[in-house]
Protein backbone atom coordinates (compact mmCIF):
# COMPACT_ATOMS: atom_id res chain seq x y z
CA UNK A 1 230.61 13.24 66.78
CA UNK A 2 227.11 14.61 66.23
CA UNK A 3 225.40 14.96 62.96
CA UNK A 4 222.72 17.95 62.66
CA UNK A 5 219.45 16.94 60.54
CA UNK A 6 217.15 19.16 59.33
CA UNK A 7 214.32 19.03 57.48
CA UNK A 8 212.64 22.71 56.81
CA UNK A 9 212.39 23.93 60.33
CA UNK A 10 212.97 21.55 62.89
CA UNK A 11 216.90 20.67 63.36
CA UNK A 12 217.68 17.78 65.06
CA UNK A 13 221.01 17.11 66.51
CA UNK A 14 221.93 12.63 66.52
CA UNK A 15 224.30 11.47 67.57
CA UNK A 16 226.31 9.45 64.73
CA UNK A 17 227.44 6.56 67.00
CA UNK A 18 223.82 6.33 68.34
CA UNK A 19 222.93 6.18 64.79
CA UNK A 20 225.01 3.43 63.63
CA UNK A 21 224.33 1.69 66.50
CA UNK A 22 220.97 1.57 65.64
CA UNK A 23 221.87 0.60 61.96
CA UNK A 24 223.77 -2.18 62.99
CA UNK A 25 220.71 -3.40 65.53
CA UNK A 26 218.69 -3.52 62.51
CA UNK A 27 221.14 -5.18 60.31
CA UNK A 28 222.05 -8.07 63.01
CA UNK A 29 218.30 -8.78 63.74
CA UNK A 30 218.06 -9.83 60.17
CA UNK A 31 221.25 -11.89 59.94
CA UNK A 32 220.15 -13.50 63.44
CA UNK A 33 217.17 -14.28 61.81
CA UNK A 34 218.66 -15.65 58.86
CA UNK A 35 221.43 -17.90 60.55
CA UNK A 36 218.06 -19.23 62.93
CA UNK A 37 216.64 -20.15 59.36
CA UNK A 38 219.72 -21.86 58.14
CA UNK A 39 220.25 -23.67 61.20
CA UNK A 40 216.91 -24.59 61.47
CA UNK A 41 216.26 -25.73 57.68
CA UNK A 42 219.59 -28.23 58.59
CA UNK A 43 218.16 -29.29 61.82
CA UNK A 44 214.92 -30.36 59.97
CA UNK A 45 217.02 -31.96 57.20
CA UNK A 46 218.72 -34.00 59.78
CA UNK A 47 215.60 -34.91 61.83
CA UNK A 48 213.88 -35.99 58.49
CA UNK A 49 217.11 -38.25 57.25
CA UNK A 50 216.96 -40.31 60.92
CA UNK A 51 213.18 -40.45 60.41
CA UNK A 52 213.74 -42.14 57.26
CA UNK A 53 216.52 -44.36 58.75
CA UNK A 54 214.09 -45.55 61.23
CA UNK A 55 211.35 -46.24 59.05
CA UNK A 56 213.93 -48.68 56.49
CA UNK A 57 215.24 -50.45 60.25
CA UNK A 58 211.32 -50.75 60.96
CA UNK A 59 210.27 -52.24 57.69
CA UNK A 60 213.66 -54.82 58.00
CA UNK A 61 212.51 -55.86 61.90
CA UNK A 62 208.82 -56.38 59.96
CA UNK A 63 210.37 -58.38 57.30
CA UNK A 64 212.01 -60.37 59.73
CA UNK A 65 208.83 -60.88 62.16
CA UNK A 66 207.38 -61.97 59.29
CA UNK A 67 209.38 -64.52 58.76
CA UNK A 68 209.70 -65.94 61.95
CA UNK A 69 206.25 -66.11 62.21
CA UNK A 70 206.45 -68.18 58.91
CA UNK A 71 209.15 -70.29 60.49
CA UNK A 72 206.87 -70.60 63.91
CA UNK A 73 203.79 -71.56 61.84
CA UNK A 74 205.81 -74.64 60.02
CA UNK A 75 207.08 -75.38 63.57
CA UNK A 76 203.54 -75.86 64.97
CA UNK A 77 202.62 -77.72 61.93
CA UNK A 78 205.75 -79.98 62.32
CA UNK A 79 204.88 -80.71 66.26
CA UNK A 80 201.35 -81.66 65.22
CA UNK A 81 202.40 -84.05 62.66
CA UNK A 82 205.12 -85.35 64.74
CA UNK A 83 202.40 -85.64 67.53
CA UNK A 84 199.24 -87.22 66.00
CA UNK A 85 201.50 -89.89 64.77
CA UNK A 86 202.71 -90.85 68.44
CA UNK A 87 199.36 -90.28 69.24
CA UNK A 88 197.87 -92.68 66.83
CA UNK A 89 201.04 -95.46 67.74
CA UNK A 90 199.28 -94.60 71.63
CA UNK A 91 196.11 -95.76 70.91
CA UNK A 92 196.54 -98.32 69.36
CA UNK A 93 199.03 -100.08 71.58
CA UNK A 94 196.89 -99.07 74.46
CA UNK A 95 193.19 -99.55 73.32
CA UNK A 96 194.18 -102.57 69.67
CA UNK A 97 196.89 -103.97 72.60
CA UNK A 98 199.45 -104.12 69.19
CA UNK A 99 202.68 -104.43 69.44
CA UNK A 100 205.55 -104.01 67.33
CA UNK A 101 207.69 -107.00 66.40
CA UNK A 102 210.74 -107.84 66.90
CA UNK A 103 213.34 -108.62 64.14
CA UNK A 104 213.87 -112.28 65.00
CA UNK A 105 209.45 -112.88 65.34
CA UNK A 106 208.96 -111.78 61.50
CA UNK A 107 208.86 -113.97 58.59
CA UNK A 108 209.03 -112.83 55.20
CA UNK A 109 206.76 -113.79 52.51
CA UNK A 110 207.57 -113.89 49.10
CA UNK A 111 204.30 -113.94 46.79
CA UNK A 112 205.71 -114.14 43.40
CA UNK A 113 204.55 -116.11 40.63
CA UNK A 114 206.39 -118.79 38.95
């Protein structure tokens, strides 16, 4: 089907399919566009909702660092103790030659007035 335009002197035969066709170009370059938006705001939603996900597993795993390094530093502290007494029961068995006694060597005392 053609369509005859005119506009004072010049007439111009189109084509009416051409021209819808061109319409419709138009038209679905804008709702192209538009579902690329949508899709896009959604992917960016998404992306920010894992990001946040990650950060709260991040600031658990610090939490828990934390306090294993808590539990660690007792542990040390523990070990020293545990070894500066041995240490101390070393020496002096080694350089006060002490000893310590058996059940049957002590005597008991009893220092009460009467």
């Amino acid at each position: 089907m053609k369509l005859v335009m005119s506009s004072g002197r010049n007439r111009e035969v189109v084509f009416l399919g051409v021209l819808i066709l061109k319409d419709l170009l138009k038209q679905f370059f804008f709702f192209i566009l538009l579902i690329a938006a949508v899709v896009l705001s959604f992917a960016m939603i998404e992306q920010e909702q894992e990001t946040r996900t990650y950060i709260i597993e991040i600031n658990k795993e610090n939490k828990r660092q934390s306090k294993l390094e808590e539990q660690y530093q007792h542990l040390k502290l523990e070990q020293e103790v545990l070894l500066t007494h041995s240490r101390v029961e070393n020496v002096a068995q080694e350089k006060l030659h002490m000893v310590t006694t058996d059940i049957h060597s002590e005597k008991v005392i009893n220092l009460t007035k009467k």
